[in-house]
PDB file of N, CA and C in Angstrom:
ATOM      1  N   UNK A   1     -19.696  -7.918  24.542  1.00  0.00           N
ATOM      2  CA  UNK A   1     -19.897  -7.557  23.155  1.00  0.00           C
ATOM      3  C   UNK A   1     -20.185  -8.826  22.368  1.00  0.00           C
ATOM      4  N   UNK A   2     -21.741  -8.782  21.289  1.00  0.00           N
ATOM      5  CA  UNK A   2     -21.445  -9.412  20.706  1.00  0.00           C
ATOM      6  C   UNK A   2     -20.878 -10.228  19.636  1.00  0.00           C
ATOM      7  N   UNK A   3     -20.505 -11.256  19.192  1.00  0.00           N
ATOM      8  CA  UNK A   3     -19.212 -12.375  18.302  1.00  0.00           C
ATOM      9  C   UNK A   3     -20.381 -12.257  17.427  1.00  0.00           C
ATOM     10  N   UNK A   4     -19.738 -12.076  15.997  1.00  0.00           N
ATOM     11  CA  UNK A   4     -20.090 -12.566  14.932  1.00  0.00           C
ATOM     12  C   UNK A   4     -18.941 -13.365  14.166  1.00  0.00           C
ATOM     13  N   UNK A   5     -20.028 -14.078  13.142  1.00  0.00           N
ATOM     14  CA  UNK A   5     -18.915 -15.071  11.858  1.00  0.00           C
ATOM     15  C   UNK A   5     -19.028 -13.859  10.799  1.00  0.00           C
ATOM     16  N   UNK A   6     -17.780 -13.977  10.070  1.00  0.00           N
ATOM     17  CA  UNK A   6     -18.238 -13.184   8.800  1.00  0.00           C
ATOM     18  C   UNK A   6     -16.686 -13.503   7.969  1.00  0.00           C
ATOM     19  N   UNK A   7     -17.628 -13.852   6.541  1.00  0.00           N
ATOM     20  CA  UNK A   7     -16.603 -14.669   5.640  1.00  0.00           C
ATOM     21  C   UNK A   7     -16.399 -13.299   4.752  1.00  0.00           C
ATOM     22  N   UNK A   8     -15.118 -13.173   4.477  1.00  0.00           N
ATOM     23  CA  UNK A   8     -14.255 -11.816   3.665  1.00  0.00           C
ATOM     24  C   UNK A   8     -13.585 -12.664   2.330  1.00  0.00           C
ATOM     25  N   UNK A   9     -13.798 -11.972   1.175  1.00  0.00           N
ATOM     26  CA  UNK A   9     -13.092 -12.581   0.266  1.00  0.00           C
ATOM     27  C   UNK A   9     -11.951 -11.361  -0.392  1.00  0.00           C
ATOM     28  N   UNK A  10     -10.704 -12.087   0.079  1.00  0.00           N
ATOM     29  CA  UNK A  10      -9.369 -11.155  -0.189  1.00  0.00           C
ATOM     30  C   UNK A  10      -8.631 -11.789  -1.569  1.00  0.00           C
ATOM     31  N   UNK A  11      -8.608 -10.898  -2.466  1.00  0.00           N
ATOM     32  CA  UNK A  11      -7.824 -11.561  -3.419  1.00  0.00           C
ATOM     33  C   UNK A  11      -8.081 -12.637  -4.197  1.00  0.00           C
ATOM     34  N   UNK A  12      -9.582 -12.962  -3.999  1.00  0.00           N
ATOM     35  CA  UNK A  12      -9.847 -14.477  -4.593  1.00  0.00           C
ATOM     36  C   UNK A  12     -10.170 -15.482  -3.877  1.00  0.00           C
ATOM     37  N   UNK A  13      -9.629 -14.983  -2.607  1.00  0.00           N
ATOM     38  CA  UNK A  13      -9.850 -16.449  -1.574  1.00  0.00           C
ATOM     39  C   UNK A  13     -10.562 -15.618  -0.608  1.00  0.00           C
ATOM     40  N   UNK A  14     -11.530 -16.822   0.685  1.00  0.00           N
ATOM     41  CA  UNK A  14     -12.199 -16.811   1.083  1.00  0.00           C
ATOM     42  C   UNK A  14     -11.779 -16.916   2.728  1.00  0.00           C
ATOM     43  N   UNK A  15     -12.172 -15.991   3.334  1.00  0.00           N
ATOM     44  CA  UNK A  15     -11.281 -16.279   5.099  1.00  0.00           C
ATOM     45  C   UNK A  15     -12.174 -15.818   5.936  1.00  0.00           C
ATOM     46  N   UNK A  16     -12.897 -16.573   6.896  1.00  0.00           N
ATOM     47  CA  UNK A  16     -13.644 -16.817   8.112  1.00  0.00           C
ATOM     48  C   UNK A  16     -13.139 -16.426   9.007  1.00  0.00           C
ATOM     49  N   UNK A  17     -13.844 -15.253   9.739  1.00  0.00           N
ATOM     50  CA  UNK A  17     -13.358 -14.213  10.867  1.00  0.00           C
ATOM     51  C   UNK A  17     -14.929 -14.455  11.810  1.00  0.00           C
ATOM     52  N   UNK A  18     -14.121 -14.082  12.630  1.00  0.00           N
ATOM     53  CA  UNK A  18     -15.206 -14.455  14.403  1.00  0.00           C
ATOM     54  C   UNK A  18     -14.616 -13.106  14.708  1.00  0.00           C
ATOM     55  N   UNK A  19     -15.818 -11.856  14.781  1.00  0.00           N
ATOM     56  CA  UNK A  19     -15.361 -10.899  14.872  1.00  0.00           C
ATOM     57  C   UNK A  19     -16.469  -9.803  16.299  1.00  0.00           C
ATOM     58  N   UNK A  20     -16.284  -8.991  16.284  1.00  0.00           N
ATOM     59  CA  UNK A  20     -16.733  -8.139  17.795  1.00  0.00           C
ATOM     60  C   UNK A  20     -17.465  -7.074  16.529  1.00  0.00           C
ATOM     61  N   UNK A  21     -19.224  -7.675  16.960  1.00  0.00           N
ATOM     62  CA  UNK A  21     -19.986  -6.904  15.877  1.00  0.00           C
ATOM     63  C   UNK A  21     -20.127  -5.735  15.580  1.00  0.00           C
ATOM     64  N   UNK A  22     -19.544  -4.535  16.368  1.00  0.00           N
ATOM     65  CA  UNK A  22     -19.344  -3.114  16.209  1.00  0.00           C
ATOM     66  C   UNK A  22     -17.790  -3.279  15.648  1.00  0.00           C
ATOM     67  N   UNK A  23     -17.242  -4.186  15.093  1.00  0.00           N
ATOM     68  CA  UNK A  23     -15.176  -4.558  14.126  1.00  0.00           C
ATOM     69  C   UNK A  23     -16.047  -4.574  12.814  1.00  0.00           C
ATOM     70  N   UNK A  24     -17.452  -4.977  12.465  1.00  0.00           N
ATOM     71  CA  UNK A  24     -17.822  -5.620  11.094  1.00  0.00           C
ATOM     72  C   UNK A  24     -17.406  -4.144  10.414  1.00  0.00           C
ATOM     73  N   UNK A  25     -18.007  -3.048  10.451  1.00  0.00           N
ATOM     74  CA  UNK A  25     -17.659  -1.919   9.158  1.00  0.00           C
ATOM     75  C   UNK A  25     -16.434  -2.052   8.941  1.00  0.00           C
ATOM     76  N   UNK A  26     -15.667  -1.680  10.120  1.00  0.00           N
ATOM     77  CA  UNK A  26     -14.094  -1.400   9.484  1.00  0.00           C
ATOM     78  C   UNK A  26     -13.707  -2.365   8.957  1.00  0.00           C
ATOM     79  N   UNK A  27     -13.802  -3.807   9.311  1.00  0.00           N
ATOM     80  CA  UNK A  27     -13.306  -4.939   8.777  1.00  0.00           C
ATOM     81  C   UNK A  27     -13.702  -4.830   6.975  1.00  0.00           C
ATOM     82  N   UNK A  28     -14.962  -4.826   6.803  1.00  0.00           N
ATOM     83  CA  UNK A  28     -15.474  -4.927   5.772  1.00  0.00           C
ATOM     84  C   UNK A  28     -14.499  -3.650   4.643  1.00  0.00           C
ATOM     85  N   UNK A  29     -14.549  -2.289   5.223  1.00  0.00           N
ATOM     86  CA  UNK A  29     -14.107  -1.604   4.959  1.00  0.00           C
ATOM     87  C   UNK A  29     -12.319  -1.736   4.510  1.00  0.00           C
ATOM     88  N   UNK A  30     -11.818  -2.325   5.305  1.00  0.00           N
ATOM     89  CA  UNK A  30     -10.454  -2.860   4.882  1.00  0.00           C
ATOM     90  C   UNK A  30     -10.638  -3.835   4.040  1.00  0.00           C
ATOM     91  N   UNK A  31     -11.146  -4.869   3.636  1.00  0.00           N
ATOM     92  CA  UNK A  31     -10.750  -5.621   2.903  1.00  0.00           C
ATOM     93  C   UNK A  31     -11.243  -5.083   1.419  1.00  0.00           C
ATOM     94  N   UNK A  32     -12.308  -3.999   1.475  1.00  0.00           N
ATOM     95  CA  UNK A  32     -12.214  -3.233   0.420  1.00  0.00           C
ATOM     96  C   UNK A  32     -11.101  -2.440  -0.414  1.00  0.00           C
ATOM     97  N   UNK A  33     -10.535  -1.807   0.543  1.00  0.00           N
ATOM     98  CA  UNK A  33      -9.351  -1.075   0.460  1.00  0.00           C
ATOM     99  C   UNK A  33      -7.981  -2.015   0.027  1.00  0.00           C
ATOM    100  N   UNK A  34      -8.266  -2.963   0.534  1.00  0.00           N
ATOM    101  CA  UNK A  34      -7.036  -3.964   0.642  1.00  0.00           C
ATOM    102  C   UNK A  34      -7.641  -4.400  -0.991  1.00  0.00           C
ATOM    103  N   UNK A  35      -8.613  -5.373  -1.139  1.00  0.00           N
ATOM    104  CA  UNK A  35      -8.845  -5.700  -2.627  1.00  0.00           C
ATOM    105  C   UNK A  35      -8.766  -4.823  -3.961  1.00  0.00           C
ATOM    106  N   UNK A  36      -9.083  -3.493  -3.433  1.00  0.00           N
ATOM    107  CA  UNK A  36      -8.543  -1.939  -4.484  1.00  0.00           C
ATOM    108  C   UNK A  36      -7.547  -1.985  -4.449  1.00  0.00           C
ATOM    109  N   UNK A  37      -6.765  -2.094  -3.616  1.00  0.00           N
ATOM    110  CA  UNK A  37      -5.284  -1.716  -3.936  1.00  0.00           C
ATOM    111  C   UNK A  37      -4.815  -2.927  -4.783  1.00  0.00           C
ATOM    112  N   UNK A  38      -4.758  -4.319  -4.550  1.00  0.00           N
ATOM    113  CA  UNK A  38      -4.822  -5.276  -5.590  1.00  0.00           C
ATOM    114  C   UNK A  38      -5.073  -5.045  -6.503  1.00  0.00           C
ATOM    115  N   UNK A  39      -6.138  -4.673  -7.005  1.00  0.00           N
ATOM    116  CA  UNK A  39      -6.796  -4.238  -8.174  1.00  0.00           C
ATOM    117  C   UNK A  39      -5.984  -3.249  -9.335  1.00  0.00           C
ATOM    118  N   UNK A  40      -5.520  -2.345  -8.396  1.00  0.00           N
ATOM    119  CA  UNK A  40      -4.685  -1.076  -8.902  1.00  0.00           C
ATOM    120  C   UNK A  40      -3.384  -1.640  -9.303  1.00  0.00           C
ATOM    121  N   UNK A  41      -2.781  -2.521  -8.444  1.00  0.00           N
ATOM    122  CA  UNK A  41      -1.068  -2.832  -9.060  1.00  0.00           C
ATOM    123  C   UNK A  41      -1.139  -3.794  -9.849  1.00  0.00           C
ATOM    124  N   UNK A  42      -2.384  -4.974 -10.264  1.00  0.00           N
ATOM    125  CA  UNK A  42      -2.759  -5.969 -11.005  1.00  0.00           C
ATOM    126  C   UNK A  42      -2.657  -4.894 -12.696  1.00  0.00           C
ATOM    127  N   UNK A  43      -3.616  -4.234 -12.359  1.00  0.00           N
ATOM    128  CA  UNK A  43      -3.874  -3.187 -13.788  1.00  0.00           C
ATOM    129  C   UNK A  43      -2.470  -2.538 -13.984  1.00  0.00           C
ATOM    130  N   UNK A  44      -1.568  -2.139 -13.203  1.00  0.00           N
ATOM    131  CA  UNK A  44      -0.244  -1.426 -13.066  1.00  0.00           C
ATOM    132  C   UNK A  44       1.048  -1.595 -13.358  1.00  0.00           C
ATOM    133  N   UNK A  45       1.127  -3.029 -12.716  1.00  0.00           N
ATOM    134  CA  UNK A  45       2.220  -3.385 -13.209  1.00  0.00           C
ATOM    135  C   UNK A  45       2.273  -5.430 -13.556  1.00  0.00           C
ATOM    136  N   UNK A  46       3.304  -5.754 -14.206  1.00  0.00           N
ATOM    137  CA  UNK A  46       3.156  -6.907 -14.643  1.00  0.00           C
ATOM    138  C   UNK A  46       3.720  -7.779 -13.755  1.00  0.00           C
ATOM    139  N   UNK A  47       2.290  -7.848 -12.560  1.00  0.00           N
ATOM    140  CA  UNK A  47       2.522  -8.953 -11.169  1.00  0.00           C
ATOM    141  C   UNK A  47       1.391 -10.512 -11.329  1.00  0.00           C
ATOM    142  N   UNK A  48       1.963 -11.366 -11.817  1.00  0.00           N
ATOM    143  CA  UNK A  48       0.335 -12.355 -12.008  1.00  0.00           C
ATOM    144  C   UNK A  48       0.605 -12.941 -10.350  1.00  0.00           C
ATOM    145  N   UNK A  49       1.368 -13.306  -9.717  1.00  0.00           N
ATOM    146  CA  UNK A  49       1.199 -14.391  -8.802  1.00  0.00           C
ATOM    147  C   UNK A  49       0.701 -13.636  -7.616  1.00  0.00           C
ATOM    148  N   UNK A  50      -0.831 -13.841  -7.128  1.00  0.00           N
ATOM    149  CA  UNK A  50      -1.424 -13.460  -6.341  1.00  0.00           C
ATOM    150  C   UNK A  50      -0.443 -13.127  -5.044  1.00  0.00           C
ATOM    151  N   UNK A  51       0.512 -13.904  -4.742  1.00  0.00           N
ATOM    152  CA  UNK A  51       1.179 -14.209  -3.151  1.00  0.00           C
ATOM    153  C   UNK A  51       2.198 -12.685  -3.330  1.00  0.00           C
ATOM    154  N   UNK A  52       2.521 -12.217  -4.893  1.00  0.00           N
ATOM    155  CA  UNK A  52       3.271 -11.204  -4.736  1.00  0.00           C
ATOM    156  C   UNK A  52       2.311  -9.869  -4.705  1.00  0.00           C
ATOM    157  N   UNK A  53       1.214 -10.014  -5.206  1.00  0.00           N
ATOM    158  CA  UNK A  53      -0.059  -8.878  -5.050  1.00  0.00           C
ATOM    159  C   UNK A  53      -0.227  -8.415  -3.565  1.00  0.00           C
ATOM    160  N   UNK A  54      -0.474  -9.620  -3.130  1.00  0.00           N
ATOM    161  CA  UNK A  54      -1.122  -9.747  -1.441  1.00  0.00           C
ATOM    162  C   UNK A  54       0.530  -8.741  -0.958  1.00  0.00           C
ATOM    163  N   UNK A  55       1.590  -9.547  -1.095  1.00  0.00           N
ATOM    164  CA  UNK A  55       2.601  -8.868  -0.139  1.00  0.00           C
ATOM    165  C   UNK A  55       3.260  -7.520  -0.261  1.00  0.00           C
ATOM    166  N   UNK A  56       2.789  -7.123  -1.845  1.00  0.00           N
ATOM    167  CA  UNK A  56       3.281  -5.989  -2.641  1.00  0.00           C
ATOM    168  C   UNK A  56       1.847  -4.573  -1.846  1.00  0.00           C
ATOM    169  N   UNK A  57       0.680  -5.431  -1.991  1.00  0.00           N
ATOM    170  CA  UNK A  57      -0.293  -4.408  -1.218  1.00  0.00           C
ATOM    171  C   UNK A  57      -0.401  -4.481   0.323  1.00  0.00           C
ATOM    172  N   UNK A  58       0.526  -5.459   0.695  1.00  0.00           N
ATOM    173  CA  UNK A  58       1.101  -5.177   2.070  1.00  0.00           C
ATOM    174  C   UNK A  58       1.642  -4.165   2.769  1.00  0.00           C
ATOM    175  N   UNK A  59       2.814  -4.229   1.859  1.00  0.00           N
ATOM    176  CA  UNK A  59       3.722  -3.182   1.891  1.00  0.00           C
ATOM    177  C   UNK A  59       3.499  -1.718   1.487  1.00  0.00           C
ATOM    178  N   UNK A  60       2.670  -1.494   0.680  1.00  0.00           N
ATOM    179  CA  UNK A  60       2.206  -0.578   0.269  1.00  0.00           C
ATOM    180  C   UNK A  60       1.382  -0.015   0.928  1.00  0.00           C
ATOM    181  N   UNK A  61       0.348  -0.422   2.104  1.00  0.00           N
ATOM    182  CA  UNK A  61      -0.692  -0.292   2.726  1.00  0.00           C
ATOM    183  C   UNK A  61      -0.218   0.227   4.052  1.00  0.00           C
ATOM    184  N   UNK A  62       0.678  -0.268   4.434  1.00  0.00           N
ATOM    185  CA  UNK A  62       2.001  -0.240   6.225  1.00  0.00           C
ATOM    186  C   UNK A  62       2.306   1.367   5.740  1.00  0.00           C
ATOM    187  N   UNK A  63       3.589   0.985   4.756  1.00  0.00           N
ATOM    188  CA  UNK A  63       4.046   2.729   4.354  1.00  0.00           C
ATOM    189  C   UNK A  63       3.338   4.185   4.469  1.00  0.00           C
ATOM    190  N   UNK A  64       1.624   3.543   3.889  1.00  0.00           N
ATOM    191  CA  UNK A  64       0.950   4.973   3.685  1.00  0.00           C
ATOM    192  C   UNK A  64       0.340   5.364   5.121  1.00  0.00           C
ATOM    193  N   UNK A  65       0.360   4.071   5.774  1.00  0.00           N
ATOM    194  CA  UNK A  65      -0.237   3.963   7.112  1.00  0.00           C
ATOM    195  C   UNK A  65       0.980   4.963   8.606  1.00  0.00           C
ATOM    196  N   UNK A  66       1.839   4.385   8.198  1.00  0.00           N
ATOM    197  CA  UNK A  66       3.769   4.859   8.685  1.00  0.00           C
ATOM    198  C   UNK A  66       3.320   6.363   8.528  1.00  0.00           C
ATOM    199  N   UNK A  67       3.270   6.770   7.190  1.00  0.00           N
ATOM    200  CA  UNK A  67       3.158   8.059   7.114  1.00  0.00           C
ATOM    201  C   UNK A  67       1.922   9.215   7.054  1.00  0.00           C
ATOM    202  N   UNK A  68       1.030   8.479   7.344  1.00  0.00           N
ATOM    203  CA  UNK A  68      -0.328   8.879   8.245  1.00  0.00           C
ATOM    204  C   UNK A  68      -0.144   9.219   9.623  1.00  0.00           C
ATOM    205  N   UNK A  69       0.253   8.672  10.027  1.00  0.00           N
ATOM    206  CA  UNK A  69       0.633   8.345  11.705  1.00  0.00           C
ATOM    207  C   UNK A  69       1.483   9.617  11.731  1.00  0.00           C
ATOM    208  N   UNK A  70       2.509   9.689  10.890  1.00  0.00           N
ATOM    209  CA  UNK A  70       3.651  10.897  10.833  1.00  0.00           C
ATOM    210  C   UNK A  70       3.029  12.233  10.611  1.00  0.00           C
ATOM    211  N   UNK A  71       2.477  12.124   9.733  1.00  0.00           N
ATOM    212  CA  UNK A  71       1.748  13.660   9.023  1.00  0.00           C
ATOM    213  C   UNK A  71       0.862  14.335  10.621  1.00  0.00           C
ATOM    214  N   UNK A  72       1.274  15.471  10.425  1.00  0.00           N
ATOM    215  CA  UNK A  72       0.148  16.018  11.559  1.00  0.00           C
ATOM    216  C   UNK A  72      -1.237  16.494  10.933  1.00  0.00           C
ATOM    217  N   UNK A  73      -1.070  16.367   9.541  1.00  0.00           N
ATOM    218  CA  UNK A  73      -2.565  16.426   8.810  1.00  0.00           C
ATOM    219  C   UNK A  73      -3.256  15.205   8.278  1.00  0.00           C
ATOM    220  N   UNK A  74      -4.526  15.508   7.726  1.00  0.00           N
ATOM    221  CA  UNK A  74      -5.093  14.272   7.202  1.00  0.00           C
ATOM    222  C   UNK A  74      -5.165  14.302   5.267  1.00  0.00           C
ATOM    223  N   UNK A  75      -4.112  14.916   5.053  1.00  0.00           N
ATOM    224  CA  UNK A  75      -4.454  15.366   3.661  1.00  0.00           C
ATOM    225  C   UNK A  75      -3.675  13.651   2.624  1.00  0.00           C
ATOM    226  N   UNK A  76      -4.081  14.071   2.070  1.00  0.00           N
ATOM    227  CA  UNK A  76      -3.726  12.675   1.095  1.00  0.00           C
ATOM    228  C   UNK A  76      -1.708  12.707   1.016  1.00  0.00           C
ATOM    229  N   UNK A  77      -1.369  11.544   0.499  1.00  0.00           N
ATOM    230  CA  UNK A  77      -0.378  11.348   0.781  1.00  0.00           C
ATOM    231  C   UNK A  77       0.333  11.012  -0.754  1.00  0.00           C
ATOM    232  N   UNK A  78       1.232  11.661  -0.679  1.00  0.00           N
ATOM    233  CA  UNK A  78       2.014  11.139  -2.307  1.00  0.00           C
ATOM    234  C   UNK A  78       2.357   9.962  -2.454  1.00  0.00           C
ATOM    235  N   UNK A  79       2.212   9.139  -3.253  1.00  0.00           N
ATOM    236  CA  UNK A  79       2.013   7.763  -3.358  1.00  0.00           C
ATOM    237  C   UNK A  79       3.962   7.129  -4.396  1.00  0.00           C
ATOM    238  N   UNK A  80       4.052   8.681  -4.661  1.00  0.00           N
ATOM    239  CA  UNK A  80       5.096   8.060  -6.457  1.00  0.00           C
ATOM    240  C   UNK A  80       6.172   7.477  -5.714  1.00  0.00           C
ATOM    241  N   UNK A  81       6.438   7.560  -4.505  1.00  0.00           N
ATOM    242  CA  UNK A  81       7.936   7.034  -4.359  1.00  0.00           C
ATOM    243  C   UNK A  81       7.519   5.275  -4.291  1.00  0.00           C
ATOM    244  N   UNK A  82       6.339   5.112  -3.577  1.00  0.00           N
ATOM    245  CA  UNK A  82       5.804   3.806  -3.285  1.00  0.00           C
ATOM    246  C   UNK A  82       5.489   2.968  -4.781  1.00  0.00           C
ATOM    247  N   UNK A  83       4.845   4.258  -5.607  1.00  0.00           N
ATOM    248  CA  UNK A  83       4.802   3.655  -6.807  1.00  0.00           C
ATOM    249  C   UNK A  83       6.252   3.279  -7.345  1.00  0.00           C
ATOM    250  N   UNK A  84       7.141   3.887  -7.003  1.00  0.00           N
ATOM    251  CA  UNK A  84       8.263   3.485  -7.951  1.00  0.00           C
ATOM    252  C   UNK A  84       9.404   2.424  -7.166  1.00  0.00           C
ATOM    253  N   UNK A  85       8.898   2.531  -6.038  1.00  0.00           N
ATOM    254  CA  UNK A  85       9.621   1.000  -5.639  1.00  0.00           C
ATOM    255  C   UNK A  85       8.832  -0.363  -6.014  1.00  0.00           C
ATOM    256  N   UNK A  86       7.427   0.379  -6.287  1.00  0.00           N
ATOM    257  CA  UNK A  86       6.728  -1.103  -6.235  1.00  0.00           C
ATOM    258  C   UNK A  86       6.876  -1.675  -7.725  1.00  0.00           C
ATOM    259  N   UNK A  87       7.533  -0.758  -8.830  1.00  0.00           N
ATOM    260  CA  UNK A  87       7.408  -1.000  -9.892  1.00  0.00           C
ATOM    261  C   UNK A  87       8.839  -1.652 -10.462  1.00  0.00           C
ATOM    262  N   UNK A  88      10.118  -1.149  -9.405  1.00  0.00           N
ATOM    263  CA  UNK A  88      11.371  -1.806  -9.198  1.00  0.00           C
ATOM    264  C   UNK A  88      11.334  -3.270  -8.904  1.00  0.00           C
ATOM    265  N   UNK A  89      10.280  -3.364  -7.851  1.00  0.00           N
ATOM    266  CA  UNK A  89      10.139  -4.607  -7.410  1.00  0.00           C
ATOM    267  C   UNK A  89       9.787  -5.497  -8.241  1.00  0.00           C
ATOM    268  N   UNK A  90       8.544  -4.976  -9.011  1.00  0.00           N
ATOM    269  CA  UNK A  90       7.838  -5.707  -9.899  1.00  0.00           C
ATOM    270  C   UNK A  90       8.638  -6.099 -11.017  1.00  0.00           C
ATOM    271  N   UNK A  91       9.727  -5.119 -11.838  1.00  0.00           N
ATOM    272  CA  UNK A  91      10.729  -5.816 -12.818  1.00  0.00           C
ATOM    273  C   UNK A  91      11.555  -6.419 -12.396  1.00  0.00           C
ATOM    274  N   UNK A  92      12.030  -6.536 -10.995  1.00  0.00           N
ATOM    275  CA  UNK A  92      13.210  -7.508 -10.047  1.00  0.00           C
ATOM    276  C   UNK A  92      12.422  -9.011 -10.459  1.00  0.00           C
ATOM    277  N   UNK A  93      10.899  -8.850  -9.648  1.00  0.00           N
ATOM    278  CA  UNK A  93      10.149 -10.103  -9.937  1.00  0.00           C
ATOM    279  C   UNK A  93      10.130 -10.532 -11.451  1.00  0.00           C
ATOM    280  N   UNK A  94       9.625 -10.190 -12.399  1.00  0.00           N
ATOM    281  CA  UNK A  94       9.783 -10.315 -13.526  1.00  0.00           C
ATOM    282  C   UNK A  94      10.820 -10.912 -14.120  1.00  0.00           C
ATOM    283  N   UNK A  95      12.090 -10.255 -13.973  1.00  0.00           N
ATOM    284  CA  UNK A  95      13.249 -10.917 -14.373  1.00  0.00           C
ATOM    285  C   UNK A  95      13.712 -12.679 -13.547  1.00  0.00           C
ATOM    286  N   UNK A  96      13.396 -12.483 -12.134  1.00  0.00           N
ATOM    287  CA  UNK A  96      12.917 -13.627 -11.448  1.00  0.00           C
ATOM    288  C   UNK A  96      12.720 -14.425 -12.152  1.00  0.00           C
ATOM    289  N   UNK A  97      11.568 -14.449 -12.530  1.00  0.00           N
ATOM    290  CA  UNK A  97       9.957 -15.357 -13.487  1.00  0.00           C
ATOM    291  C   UNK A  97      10.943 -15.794 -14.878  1.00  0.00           C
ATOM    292  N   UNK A  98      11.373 -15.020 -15.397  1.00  0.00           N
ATOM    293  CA  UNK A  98      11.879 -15.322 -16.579  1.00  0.00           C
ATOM    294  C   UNK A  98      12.972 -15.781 -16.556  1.00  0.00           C
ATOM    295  N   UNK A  99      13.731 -15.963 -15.393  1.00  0.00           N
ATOM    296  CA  UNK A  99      14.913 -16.950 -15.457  1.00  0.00           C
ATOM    297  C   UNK A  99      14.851 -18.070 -15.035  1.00  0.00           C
ATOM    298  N   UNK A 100      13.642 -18.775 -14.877  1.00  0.00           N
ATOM    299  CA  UNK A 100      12.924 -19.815 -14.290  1.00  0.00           C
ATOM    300  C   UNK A 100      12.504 -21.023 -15.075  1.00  0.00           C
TER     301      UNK A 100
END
């Protein structure tokens, strides 16, 4: 199979992948998904430091994935409990920031 280079920009930054040229859609395709979901908790809740975006749409991304895997259907997945830890998290962080 053939290797390709292909530069992905996640979050702002820029990361060089050597990838198996029938991996390029999905790849491409995830880091879409991955930069939307950034996008969504940036607009959502009051997170500025990229490193907590990246790990907050980490976590968020595993869970819906956890319970994909679980579901014996493909129907969309309720998001509010994820939303409301991620928004716990986000005033934990916050209060963090401000005692700093």
């Amino acid at each position: 199979m053939a290797k390709i280079s292909l530069k992905v920009n996640i979050a702002g930054r820029s990361y060089p992948l050597t990838i198996n040229e029938r991996e390029k859609q999905g790849v491409l395709s995830a880091v879409e998904n991955i930069n939307s979901a950034i996008e969504h908790l940036k607009k959502n809740y009051a997170v500025k430091d990229p490193q907590d975006l990246i790990a907050m749409t980490a976590l968020q991304l595993i869970i819906k994935k956890d319970s994909n895997q679980k579901s014996s259907s493909n129907t969309a997945q309720d998001l509010g409990p994820i939303d409301q830890a991620l928004q716990t998290l986000s005033n934990q962080l916050d209060e963090a920031n401000s005692k700093t």
